[in-house]
PDB file of N, CA and C in Angstrom:
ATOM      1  N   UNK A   1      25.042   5.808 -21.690  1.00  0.00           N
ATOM      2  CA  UNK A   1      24.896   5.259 -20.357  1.00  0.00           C
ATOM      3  C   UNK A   1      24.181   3.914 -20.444  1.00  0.00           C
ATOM      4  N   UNK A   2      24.364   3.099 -19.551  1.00  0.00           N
ATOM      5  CA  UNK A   2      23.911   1.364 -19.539  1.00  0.00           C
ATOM      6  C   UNK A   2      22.859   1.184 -18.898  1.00  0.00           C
ATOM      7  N   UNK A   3      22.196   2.743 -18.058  1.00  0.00           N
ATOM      8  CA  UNK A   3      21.273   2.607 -17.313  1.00  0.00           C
ATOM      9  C   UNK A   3      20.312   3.573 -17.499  1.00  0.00           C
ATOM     10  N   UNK A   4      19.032   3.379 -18.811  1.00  0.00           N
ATOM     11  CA  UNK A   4      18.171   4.779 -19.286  1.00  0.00           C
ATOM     12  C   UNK A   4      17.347   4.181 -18.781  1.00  0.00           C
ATOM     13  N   UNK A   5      16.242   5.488 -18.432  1.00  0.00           N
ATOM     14  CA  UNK A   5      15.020   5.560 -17.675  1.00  0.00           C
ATOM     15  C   UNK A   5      14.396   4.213 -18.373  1.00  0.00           C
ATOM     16  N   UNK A   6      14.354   4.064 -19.820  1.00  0.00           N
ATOM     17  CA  UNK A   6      13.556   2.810 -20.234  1.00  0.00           C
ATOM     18  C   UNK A   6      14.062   2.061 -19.589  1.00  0.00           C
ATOM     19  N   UNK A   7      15.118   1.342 -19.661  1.00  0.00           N
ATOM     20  CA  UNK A   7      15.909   0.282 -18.610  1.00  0.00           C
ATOM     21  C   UNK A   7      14.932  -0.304 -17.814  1.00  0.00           C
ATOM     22  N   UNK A   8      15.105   0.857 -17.112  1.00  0.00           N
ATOM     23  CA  UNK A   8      14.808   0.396 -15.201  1.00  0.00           C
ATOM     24  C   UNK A   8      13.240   0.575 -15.839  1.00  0.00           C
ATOM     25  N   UNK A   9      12.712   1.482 -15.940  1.00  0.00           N
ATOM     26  CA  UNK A   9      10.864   1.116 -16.470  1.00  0.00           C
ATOM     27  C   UNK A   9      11.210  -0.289 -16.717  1.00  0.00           C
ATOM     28  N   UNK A  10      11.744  -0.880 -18.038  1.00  0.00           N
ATOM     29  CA  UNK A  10      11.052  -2.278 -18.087  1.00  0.00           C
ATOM     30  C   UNK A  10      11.632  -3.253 -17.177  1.00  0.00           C
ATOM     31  N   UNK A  11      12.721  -2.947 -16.198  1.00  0.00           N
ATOM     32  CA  UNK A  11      12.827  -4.139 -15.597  1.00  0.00           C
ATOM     33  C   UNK A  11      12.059  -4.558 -14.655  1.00  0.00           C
ATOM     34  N   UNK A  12      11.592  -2.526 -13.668  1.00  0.00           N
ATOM     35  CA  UNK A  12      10.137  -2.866 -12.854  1.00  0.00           C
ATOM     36  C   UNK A  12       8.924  -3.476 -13.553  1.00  0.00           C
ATOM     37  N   UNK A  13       8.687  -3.188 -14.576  1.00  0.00           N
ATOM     38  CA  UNK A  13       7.626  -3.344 -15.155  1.00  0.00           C
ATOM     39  C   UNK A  13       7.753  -5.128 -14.813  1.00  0.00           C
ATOM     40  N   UNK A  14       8.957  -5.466 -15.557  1.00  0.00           N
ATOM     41  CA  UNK A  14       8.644  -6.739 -15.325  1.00  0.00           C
ATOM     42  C   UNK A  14       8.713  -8.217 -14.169  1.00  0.00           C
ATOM     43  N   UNK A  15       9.298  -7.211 -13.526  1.00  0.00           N
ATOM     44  CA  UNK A  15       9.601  -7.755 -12.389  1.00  0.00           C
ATOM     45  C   UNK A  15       8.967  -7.346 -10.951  1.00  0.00           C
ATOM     46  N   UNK A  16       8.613  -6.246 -11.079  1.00  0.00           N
ATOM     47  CA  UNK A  16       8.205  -5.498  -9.807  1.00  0.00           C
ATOM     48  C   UNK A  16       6.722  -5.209 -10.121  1.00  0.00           C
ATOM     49  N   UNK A  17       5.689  -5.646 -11.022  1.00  0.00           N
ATOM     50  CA  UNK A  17       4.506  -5.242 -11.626  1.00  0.00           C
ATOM     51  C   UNK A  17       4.545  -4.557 -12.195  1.00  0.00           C
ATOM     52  N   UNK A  18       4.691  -2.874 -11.947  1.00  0.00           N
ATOM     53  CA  UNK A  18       4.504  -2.172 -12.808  1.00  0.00           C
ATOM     54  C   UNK A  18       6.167  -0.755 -12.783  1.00  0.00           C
ATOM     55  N   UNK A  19       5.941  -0.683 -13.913  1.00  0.00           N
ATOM     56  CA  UNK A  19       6.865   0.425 -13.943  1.00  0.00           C
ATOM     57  C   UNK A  19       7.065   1.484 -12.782  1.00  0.00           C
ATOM     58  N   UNK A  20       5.745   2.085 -11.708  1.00  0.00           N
ATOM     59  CA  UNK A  20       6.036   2.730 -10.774  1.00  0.00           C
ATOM     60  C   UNK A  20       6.218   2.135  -9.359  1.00  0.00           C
ATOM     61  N   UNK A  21       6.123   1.123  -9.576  1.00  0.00           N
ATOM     62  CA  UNK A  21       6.440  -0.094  -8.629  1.00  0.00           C
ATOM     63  C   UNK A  21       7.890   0.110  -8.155  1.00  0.00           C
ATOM     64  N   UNK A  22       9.071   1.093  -7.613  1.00  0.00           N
ATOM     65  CA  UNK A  22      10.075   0.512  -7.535  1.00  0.00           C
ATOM     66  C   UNK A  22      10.393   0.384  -6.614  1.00  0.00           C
ATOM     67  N   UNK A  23       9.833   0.099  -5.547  1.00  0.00           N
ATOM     68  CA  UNK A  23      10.533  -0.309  -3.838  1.00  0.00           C
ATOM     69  C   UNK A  23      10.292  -1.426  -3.683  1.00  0.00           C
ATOM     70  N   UNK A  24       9.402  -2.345  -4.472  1.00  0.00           N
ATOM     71  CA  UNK A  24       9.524  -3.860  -4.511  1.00  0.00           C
ATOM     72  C   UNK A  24      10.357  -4.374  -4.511  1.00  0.00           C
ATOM     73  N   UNK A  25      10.881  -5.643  -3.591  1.00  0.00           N
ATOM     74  CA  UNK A  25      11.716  -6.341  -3.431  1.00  0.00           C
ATOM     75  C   UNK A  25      12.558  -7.159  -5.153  1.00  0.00           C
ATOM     76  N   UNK A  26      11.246  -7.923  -5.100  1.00  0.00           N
ATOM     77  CA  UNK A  26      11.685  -8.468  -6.788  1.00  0.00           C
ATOM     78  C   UNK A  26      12.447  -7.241  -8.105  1.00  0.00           C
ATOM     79  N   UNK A  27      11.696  -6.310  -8.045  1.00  0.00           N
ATOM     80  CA  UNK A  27      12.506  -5.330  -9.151  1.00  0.00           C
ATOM     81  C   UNK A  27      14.169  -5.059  -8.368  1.00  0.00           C
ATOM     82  N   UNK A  28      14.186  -4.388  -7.326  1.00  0.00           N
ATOM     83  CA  UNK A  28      15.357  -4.417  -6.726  1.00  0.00           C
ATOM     84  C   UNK A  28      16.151  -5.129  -6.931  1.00  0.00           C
ATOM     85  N   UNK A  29      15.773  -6.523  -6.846  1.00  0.00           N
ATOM     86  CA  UNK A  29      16.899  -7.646  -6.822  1.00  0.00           C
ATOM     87  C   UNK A  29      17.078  -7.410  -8.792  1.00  0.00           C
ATOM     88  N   UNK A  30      16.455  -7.261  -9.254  1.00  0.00           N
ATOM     89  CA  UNK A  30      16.389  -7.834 -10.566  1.00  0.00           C
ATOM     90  C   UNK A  30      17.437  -6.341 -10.997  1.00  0.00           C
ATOM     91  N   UNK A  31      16.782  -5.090 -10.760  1.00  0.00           N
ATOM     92  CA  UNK A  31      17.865  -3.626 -11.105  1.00  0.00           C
ATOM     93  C   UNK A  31      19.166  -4.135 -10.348  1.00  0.00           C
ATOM     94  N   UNK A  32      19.699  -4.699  -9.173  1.00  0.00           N
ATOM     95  CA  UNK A  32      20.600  -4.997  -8.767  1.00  0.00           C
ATOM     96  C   UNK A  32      21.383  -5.991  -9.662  1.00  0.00           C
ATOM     97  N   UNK A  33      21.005  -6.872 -10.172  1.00  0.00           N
ATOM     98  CA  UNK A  33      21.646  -7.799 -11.163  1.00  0.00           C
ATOM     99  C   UNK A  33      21.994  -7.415 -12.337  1.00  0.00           C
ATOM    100  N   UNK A  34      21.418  -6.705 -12.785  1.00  0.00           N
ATOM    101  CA  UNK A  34      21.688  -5.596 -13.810  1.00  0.00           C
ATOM    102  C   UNK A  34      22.946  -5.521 -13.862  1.00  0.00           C
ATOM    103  N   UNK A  35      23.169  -4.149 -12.617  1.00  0.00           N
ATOM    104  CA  UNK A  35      24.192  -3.287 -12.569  1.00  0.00           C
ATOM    105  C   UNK A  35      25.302  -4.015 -12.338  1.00  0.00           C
ATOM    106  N   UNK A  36      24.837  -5.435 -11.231  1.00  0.00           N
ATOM    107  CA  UNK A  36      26.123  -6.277 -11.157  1.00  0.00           C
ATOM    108  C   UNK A  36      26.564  -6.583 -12.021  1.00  0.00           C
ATOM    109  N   UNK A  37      25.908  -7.231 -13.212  1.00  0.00           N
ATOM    110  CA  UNK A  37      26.411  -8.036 -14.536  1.00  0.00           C
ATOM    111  C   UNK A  37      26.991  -6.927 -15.229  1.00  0.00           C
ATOM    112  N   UNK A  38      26.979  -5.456 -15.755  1.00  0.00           N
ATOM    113  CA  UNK A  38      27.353  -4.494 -16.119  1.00  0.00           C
ATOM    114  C   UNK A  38      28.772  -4.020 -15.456  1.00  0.00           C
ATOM    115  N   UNK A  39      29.133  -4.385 -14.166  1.00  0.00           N
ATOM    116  CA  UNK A  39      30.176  -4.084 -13.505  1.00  0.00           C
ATOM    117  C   UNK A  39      30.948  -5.000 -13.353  1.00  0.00           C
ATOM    118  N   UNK A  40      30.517  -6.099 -13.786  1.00  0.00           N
ATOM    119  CA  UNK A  40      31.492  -7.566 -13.890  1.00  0.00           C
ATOM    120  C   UNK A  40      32.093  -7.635 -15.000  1.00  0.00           C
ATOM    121  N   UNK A  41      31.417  -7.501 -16.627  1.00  0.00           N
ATOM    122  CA  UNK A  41      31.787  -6.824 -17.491  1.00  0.00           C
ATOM    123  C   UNK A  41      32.860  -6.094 -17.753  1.00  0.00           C
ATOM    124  N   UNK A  42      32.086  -4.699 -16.577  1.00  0.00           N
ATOM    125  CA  UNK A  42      33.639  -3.916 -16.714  1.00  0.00           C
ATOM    126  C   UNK A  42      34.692  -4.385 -16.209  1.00  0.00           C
ATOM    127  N   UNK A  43      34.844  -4.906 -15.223  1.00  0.00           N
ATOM    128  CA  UNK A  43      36.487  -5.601 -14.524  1.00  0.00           C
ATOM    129  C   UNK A  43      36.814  -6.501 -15.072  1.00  0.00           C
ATOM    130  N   UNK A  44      36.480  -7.275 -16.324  1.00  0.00           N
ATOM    131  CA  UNK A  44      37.268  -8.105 -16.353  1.00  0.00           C
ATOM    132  C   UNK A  44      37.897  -7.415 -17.930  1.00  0.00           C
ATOM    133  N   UNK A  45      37.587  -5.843 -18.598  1.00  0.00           N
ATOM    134  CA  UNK A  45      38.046  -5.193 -19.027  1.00  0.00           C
ATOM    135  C   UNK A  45      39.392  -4.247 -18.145  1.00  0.00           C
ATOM    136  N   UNK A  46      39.055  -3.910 -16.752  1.00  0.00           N
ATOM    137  CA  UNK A  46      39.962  -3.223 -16.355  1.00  0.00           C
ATOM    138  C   UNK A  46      39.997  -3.872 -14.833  1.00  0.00           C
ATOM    139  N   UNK A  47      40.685  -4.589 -14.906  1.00  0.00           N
ATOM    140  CA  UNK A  47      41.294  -5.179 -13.596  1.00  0.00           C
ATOM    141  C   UNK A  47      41.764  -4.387 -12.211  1.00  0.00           C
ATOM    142  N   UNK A  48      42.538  -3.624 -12.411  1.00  0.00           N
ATOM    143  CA  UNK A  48      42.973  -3.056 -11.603  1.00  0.00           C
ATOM    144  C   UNK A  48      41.826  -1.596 -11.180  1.00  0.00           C
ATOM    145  N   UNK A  49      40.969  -1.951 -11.374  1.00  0.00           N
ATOM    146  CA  UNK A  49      40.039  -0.822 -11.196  1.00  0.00           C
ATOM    147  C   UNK A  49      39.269  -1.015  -9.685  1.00  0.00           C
ATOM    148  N   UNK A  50      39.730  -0.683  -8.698  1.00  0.00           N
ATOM    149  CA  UNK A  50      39.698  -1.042  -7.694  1.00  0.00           C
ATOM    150  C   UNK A  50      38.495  -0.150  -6.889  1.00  0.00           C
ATOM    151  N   UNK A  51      37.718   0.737  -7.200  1.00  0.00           N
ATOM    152  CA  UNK A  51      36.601   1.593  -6.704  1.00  0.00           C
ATOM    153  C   UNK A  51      35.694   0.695  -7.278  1.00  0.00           C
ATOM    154  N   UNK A  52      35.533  -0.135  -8.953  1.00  0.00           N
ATOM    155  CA  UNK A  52      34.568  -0.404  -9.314  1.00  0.00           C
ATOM    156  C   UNK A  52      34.358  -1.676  -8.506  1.00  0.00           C
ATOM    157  N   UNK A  53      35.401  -2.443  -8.173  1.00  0.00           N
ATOM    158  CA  UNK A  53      35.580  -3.562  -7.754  1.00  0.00           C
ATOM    159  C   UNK A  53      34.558  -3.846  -5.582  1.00  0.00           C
ATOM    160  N   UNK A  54      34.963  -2.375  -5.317  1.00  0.00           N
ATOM    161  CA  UNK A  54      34.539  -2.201  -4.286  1.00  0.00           C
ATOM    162  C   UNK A  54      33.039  -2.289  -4.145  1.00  0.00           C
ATOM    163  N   UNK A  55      32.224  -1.208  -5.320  1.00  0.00           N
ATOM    164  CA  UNK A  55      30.900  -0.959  -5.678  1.00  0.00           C
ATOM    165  C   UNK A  55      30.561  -2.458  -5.824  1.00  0.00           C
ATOM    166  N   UNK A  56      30.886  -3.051  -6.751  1.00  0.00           N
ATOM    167  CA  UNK A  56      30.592  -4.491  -6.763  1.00  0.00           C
ATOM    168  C   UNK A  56      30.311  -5.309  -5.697  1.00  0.00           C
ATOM    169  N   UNK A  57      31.481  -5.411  -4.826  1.00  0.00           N
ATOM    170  CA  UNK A  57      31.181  -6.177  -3.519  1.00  0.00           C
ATOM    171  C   UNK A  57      30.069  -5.598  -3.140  1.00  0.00           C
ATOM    172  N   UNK A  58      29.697  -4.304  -2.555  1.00  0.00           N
ATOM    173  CA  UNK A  58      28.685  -3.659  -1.937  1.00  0.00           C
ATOM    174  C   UNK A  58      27.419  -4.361  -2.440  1.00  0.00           C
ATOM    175  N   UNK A  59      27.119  -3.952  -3.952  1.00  0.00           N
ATOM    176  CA  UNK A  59      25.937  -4.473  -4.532  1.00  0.00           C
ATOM    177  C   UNK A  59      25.641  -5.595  -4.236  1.00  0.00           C
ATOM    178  N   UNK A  60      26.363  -6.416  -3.716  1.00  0.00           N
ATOM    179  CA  UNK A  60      26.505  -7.748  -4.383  1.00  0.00           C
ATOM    180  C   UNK A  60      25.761  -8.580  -3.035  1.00  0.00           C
ATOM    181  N   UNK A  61      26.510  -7.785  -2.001  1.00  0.00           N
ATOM    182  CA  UNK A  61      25.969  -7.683  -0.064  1.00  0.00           C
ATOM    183  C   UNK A  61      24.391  -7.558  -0.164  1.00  0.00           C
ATOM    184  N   UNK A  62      24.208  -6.160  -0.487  1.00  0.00           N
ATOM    185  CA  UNK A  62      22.850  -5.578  -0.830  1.00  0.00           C
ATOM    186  C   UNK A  62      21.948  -6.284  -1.499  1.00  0.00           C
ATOM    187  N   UNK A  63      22.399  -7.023  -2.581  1.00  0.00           N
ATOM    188  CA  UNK A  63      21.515  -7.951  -3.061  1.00  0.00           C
ATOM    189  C   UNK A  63      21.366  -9.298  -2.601  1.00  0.00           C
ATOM    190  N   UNK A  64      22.465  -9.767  -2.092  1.00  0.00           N
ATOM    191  CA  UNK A  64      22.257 -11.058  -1.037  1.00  0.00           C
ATOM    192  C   UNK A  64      20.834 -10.381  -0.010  1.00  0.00           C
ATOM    193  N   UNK A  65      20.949  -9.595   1.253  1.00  0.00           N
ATOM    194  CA  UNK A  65      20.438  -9.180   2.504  1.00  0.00           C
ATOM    195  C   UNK A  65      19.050  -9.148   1.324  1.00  0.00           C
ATOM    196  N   UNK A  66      18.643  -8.536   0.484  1.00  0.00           N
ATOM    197  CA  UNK A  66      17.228  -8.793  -0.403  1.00  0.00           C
ATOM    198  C   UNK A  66      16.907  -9.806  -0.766  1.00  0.00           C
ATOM    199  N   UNK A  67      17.685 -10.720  -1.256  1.00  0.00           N
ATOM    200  CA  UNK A  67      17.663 -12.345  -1.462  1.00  0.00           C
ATOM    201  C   UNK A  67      17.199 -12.817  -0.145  1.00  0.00           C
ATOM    202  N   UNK A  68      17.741 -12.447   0.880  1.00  0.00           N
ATOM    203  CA  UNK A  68      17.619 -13.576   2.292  1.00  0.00           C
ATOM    204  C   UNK A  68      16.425 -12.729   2.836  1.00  0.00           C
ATOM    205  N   UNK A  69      16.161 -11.840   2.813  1.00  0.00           N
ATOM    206  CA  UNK A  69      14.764 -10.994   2.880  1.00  0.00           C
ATOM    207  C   UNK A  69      13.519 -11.576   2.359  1.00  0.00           C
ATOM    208  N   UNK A  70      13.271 -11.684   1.003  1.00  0.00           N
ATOM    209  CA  UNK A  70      12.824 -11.997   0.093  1.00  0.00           C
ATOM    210  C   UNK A  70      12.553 -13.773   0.716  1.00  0.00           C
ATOM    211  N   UNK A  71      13.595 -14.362   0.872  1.00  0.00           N
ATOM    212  CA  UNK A  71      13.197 -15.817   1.297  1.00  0.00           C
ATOM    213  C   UNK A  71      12.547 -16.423   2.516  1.00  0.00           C
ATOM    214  N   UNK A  72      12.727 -15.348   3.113  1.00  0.00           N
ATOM    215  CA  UNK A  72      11.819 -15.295   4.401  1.00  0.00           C
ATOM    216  C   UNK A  72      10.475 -14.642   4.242  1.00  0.00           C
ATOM    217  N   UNK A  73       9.937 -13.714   3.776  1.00  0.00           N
ATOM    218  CA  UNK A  73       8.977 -13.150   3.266  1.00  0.00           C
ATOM    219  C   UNK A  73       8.175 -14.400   2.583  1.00  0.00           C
ATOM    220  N   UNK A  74       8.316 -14.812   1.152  1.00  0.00           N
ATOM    221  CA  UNK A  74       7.859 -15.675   0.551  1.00  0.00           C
ATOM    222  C   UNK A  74       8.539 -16.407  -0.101  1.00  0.00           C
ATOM    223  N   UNK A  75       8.554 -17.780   0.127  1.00  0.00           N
ATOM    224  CA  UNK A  75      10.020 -18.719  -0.545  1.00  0.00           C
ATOM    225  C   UNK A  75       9.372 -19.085  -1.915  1.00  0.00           C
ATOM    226  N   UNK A  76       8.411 -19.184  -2.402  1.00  0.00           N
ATOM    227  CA  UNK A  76       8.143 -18.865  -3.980  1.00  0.00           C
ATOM    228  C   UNK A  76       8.168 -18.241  -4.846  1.00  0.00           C
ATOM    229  N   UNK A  77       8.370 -17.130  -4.488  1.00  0.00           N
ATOM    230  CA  UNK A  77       9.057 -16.023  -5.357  1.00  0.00           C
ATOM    231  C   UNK A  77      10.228 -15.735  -5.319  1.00  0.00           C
ATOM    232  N   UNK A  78      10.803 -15.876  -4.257  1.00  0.00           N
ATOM    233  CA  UNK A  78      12.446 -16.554  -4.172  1.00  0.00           C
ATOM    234  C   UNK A  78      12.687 -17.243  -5.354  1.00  0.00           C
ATOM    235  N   UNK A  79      12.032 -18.271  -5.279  1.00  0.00           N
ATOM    236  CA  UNK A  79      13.084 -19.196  -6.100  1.00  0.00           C
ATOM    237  C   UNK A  79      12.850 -19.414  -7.513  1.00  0.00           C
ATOM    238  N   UNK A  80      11.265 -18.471  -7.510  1.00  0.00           N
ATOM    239  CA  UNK A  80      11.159 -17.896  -9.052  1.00  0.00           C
ATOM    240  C   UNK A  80      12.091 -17.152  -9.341  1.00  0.00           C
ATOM    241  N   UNK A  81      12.411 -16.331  -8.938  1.00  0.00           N
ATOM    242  CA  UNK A  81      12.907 -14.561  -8.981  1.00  0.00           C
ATOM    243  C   UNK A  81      14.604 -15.537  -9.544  1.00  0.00           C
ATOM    244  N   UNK A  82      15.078 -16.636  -8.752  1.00  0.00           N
ATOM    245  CA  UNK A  82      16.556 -16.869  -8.997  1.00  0.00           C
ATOM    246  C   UNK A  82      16.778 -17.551 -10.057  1.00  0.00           C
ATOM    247  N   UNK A  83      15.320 -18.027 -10.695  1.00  0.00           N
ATOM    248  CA  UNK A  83      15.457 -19.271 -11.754  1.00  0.00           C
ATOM    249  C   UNK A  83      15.355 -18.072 -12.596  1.00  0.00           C
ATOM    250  N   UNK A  84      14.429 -17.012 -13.054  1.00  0.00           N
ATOM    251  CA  UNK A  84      14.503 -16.061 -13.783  1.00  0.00           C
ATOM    252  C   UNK A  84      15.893 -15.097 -14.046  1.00  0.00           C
ATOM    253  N   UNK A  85      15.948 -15.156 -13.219  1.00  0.00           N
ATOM    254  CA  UNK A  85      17.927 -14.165 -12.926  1.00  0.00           C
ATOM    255  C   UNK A  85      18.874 -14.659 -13.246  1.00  0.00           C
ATOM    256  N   UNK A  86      19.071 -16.008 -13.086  1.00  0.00           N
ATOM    257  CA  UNK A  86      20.057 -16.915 -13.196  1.00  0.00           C
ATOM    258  C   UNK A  86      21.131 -16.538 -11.961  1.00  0.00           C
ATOM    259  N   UNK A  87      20.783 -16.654 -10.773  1.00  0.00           N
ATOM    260  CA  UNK A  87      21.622 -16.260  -9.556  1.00  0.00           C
ATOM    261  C   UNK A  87      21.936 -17.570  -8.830  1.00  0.00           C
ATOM    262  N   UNK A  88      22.706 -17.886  -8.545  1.00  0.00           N
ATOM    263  CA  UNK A  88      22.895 -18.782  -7.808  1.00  0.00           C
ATOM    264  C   UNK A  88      23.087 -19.335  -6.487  1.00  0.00           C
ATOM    265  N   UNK A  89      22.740 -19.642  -5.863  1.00  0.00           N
ATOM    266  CA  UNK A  89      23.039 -19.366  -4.225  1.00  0.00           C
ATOM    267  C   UNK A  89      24.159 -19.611  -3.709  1.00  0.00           C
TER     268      UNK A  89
END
């Protein structure tokens, strides 16, 4: 699996403070990019895979509405959080 408990521990850890940290905005966005980049991956292995393709869009919503969350909240960690991610607006 692409997604073990270590995983997500170090991505909160590093993104969200601490490993039990996970309703933080920043880890969210950052576990969200993850899974996106992991599912982008997969489609351009299987194209016609049209459920994964769906999940994708979803995530992708979900992590925007946290992005535009997030930039209203505090626009410095915004635009840390995107230079670290490599997300683009």
């Amino acid at each position: 699996m692409y997604l073990t408990k270590e995983v997500k521990e170090e991505i909160f850890k590093k993104h969200g403070g601490s490993a039990g940290n996970t309703g933080s905005t920043e880890g969210q966005i950052a576990l969200f990019t993850h899974r996106i980049n992991h599912l982008t991956g997969h489609l351009k292995n299987n194209q016609k895979d049209y459920n994964t393709e769906r999940s994708l869009v979803r995530l992708v919503g979900k992590r925007r509405s946290l992005l535009d969350y997030l930039k209203k909240k505090d626009i410095e960690k915004y635009r840390i959080l995107i230079k670290e991610l490599n997300i683009r607006k």
